[in-house]
Protein backbone atom coordinates (compact mmCIF):
# COMPACT_ATOMS: atom_id res chain seq x y z
CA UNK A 1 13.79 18.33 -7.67
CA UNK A 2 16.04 15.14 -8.18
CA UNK A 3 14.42 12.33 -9.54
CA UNK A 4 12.53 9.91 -7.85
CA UNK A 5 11.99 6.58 -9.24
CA UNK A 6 8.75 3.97 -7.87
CA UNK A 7 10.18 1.13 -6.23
CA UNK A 8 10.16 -2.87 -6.32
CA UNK A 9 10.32 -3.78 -2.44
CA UNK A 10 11.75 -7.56 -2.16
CA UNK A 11 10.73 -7.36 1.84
CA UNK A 12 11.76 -10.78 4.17
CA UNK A 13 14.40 -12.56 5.24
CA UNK A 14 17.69 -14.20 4.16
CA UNK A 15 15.50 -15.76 1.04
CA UNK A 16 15.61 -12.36 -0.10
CA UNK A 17 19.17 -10.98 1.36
CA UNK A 18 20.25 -13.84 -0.57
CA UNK A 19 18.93 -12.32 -4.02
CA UNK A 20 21.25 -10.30 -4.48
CA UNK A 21 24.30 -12.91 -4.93
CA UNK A 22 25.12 -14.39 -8.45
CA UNK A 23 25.31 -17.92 -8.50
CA UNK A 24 26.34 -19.44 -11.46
CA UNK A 25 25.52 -16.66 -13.61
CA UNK A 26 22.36 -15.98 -12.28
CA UNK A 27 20.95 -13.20 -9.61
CA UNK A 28 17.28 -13.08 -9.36
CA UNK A 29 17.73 -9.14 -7.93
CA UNK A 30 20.05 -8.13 -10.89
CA UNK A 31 17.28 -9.89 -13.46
CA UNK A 32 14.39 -8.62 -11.88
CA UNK A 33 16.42 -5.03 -12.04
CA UNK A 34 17.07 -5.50 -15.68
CA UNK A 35 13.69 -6.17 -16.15
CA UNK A 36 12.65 -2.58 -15.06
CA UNK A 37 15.97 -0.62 -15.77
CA UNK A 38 15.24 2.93 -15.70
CA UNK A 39 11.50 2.43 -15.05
CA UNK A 40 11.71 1.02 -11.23
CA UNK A 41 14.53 0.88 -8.45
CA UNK A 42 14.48 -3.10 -7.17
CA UNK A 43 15.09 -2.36 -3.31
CA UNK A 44 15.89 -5.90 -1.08
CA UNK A 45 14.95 -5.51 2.13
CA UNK A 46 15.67 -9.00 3.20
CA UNK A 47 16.85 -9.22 6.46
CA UNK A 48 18.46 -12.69 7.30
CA UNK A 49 16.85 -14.94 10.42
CA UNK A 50 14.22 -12.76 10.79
CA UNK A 51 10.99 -13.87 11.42
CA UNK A 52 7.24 -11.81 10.85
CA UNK A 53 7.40 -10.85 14.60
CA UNK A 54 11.07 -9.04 13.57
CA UNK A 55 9.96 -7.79 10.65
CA UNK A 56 6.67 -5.93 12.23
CA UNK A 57 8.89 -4.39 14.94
CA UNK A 58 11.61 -3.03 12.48
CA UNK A 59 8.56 -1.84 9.84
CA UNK A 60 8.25 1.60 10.64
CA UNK A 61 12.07 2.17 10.28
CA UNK A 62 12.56 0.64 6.82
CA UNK A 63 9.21 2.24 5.73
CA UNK A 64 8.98 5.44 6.90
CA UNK A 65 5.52 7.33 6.30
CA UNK A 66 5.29 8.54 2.65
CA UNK A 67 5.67 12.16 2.11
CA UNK A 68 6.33 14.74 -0.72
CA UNK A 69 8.83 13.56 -2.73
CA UNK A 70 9.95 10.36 -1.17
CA UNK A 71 10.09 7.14 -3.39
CA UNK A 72 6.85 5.73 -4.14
CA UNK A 73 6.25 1.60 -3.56
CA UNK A 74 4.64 0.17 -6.74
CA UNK A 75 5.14 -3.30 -5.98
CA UNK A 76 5.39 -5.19 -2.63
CA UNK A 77 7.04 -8.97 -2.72
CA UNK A 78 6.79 -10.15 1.32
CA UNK A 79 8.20 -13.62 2.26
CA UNK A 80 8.53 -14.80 5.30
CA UNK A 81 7.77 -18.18 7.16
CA UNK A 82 11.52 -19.96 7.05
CA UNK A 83 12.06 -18.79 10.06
CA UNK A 84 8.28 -18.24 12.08
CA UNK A 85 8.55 -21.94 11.04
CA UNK A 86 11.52 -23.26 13.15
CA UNK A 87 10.21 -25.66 16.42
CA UNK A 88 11.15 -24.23 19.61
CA UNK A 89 14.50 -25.33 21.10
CA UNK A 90 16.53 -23.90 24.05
CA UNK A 91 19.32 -23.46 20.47
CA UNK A 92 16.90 -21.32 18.76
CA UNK A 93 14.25 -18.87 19.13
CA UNK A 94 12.93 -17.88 16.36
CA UNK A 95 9.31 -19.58 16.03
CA UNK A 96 6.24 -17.76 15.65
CA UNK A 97 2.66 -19.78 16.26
CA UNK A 98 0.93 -20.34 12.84
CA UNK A 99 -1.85 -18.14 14.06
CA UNK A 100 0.08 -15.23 15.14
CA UNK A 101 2.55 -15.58 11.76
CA UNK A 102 -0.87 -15.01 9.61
CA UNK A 103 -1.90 -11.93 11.84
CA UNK A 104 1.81 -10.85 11.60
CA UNK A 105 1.16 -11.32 7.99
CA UNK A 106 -2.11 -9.29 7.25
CA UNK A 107 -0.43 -6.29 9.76
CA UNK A 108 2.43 -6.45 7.65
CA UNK A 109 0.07 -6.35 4.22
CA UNK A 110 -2.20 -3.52 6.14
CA UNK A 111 -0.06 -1.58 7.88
CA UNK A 112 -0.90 2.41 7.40
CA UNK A 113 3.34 3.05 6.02
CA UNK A 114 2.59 0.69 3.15
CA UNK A 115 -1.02 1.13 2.61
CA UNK A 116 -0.39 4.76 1.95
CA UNK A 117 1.47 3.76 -1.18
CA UNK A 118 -1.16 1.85 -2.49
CA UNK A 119 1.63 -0.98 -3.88
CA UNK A 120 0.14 -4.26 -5.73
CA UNK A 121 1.35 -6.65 -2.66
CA UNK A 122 2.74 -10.09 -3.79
CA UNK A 123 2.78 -12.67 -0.69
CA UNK A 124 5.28 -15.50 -1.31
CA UNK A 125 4.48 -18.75 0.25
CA UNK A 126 8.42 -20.06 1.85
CA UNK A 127 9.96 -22.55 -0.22
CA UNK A 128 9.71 -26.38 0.53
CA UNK A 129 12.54 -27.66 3.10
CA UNK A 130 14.55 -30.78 2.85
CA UNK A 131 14.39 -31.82 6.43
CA UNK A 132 17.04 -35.09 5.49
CA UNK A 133 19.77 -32.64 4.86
CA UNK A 134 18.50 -30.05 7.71
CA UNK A 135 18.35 -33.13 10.42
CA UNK A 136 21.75 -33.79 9.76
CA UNK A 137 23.22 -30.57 9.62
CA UNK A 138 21.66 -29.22 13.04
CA UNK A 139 22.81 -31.89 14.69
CA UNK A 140 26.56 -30.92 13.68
CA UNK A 141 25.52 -27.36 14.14
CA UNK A 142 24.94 -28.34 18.28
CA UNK A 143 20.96 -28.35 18.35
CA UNK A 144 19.57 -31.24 20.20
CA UNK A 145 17.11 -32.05 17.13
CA UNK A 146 16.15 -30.81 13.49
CA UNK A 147 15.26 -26.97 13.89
CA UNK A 148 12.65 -27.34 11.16
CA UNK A 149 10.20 -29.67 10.15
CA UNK A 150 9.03 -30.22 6.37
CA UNK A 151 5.60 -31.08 7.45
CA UNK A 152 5.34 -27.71 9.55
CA UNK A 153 6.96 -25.63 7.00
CA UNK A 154 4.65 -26.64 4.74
CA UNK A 155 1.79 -25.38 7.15
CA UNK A 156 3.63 -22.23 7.08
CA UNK A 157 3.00 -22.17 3.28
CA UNK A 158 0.02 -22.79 3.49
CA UNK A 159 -1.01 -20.24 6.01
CA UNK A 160 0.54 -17.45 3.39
CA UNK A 161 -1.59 -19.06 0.67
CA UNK A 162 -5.06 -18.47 3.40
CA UNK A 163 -3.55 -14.98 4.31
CA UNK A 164 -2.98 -13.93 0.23
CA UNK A 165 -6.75 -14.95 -0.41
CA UNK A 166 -8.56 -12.89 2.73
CA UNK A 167 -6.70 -9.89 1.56
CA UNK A 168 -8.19 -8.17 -1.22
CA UNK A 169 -5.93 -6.94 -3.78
CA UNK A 170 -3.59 -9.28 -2.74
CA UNK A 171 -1.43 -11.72 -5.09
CA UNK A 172 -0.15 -15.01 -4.01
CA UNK A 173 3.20 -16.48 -5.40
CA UNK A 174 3.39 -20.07 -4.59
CA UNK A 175 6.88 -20.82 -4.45
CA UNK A 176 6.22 -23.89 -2.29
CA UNK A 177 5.10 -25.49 -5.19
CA UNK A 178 7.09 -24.03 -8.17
CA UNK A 179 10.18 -25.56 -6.29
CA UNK A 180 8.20 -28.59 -5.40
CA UNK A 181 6.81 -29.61 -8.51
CA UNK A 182 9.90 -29.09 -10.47
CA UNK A 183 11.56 -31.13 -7.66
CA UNK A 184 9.10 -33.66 -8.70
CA UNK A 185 9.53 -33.83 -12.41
CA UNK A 186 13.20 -34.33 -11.89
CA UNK A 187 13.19 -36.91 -9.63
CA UNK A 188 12.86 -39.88 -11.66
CA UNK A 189 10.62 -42.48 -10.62
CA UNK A 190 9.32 -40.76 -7.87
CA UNK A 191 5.96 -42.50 -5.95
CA UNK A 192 3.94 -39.03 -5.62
CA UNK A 193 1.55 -41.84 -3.71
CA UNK A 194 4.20 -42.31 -0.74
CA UNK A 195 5.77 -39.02 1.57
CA UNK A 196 6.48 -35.51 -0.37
CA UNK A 197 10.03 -34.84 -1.61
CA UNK A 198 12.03 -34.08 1.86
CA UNK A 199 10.71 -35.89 4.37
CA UNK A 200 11.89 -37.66 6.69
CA UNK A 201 10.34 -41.28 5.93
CA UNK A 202 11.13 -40.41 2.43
CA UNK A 203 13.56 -39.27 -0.20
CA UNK A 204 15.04 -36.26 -0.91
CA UNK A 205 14.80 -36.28 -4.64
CA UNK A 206 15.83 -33.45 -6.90
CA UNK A 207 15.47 -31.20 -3.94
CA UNK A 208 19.26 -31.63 -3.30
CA UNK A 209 20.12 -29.56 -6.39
CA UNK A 210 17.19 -26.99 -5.64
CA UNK A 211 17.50 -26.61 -1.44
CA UNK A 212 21.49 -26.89 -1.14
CA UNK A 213 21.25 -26.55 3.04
CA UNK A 214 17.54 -27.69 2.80
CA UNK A 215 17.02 -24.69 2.95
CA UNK A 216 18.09 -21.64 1.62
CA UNK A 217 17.62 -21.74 -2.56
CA UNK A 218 20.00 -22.53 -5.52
CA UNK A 219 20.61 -20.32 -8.44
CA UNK A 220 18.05 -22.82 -10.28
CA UNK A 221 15.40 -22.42 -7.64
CA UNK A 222 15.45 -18.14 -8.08
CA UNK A 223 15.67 -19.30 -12.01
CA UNK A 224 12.40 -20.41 -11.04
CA UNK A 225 11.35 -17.93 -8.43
CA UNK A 226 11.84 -15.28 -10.95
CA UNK A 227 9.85 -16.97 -13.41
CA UNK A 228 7.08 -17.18 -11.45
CA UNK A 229 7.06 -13.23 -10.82
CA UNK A 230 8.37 -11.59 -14.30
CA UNK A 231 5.00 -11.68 -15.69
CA UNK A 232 3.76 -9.60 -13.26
CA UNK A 233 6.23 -7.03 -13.80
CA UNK A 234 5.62 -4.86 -16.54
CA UNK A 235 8.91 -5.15 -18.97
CA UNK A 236 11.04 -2.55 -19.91
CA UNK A 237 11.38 -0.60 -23.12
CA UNK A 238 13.28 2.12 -24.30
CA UNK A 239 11.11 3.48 -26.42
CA UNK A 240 8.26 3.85 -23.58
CA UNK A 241 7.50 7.86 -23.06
CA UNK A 242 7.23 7.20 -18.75
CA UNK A 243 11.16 7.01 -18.41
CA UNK A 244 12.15 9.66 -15.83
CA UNK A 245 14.50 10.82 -17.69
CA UNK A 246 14.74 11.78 -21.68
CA UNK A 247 16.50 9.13 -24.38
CA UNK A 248 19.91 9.90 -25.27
CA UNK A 249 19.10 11.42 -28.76
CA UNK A 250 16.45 13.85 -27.42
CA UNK A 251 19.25 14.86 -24.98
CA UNK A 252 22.08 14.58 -27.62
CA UNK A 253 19.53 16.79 -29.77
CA UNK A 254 19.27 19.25 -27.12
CA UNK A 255 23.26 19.68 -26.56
CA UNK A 256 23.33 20.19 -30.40
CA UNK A 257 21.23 23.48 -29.78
């Protein structure tokens, strides 16, 4: 039988698609993969403007039921909220009500294809938004107003953060505020007392180097998206025994005879 290697799922939308790029120098997939080589297979299963609603109707076909001999999920990363968290417009449809995005969130977590591999689930809060930068660049995209508020997405967040705890086994990855409070410590002078990083009555700080739309991340910001998820990772090492597949000089002993 061919080999079959347990997986890293990166499931969600164009946060992860996005993962896979290299931007100066850095891909969060490719060091995540590197991480694992030869232990896991990193799969990204981010699927750009989708929201929870798109992701529970599409489940079933990017995780079929697990049988004999199929790739088994050892480790679930699910982010999504970007998008549930857009305001309605006539220009865009993709909002989800914060009540039904946290039910989307625990089907998605409990859903009988993924349960059956048993994974240790990671749920990743969505990132902070710079609605300065987003206000003006919807309204030179044609949309009548901002398509995302700061204030709401940060709901969003912390609606994942209430879903991760009511869901045993369950690990949250706060990426809301690994983005945020580095934003912070870079932005010199910054009144923590007045509105957060973003906002509209305020500044947008050291977010401009971390959100460069406002809202999709910088190679910094999966710098320190990966950091907050390598130590729960187990790293790679080539002199482990669980490889699927023999070290060179056992092999290169074999060929000898």
């Amino acid at each position: 039988m061919a080999t079959s290697y347990p997986q890293i799922v990166l499931f969600g939308d164009s946060l992860f698609q996005n993962a896979v790029d290299t931007v100066d120098g850095f891909s969060f997939q490719a060091a995540l993969q590197q991480q694992v080589l030869r232990r896991f297979d990193v799969v990204n299963r981010g699927l750009s403007g989708y929201n929870t609603s798109h992701a529970l109707r599409a489940l079933e076909q990017i995780f079929p039921p697990l049988v004999p001999g199929s790739p088994k999920i050892e480790y679930l990363f699910i982010l999504f909220g970007a998008n549930d968290a857009c305001v309605p417009l006539p220009t865009n449809h993709q909002h989800v009500p914060l009540e039904k995005y946290k039910a989307n969130l625990a089907r998605i977590i409990t859903h009988p294809n993924i349960a059956a591999h048993e994974p240790k689930i990671f749920l990743v809060t969505p990132p902070p938004l710079d609605q300065i930068l987003r206000t003006r660049l919807d309204l030179a995209n044609g949309h009548p107003s901002v398509t995302r508020h700061a204030k709401i997405s940060a709901a969003y967040s912390e609606a994942a953060r209430q879903v991760a705890a009511e869901n045993d086994g369950v690990t949250l990855v706060d990426l809301w505020k690994g983005i945020m409070d580095t934003a912070i410590a870079k932005t010199p002078d910054f009144d923590t007392s007045g509105p957060p990083l973003g906002y509209p009555e305020g500044v947008r700080g050291y977010l401009e180097h971390l959100l460069p739309d406002g809202l999709h991340l910088s190679s910094e910001s999966y710098r320190i998206f990966y950091d907050l998820v390598k130590h729960h990772i187990p790293e790679g090492d080539r002199l482990l025994p669980d490889w699927q597949l023999a070290p060179w000089l056992e092999e290169d002993e074999y060929l000898k005879g």
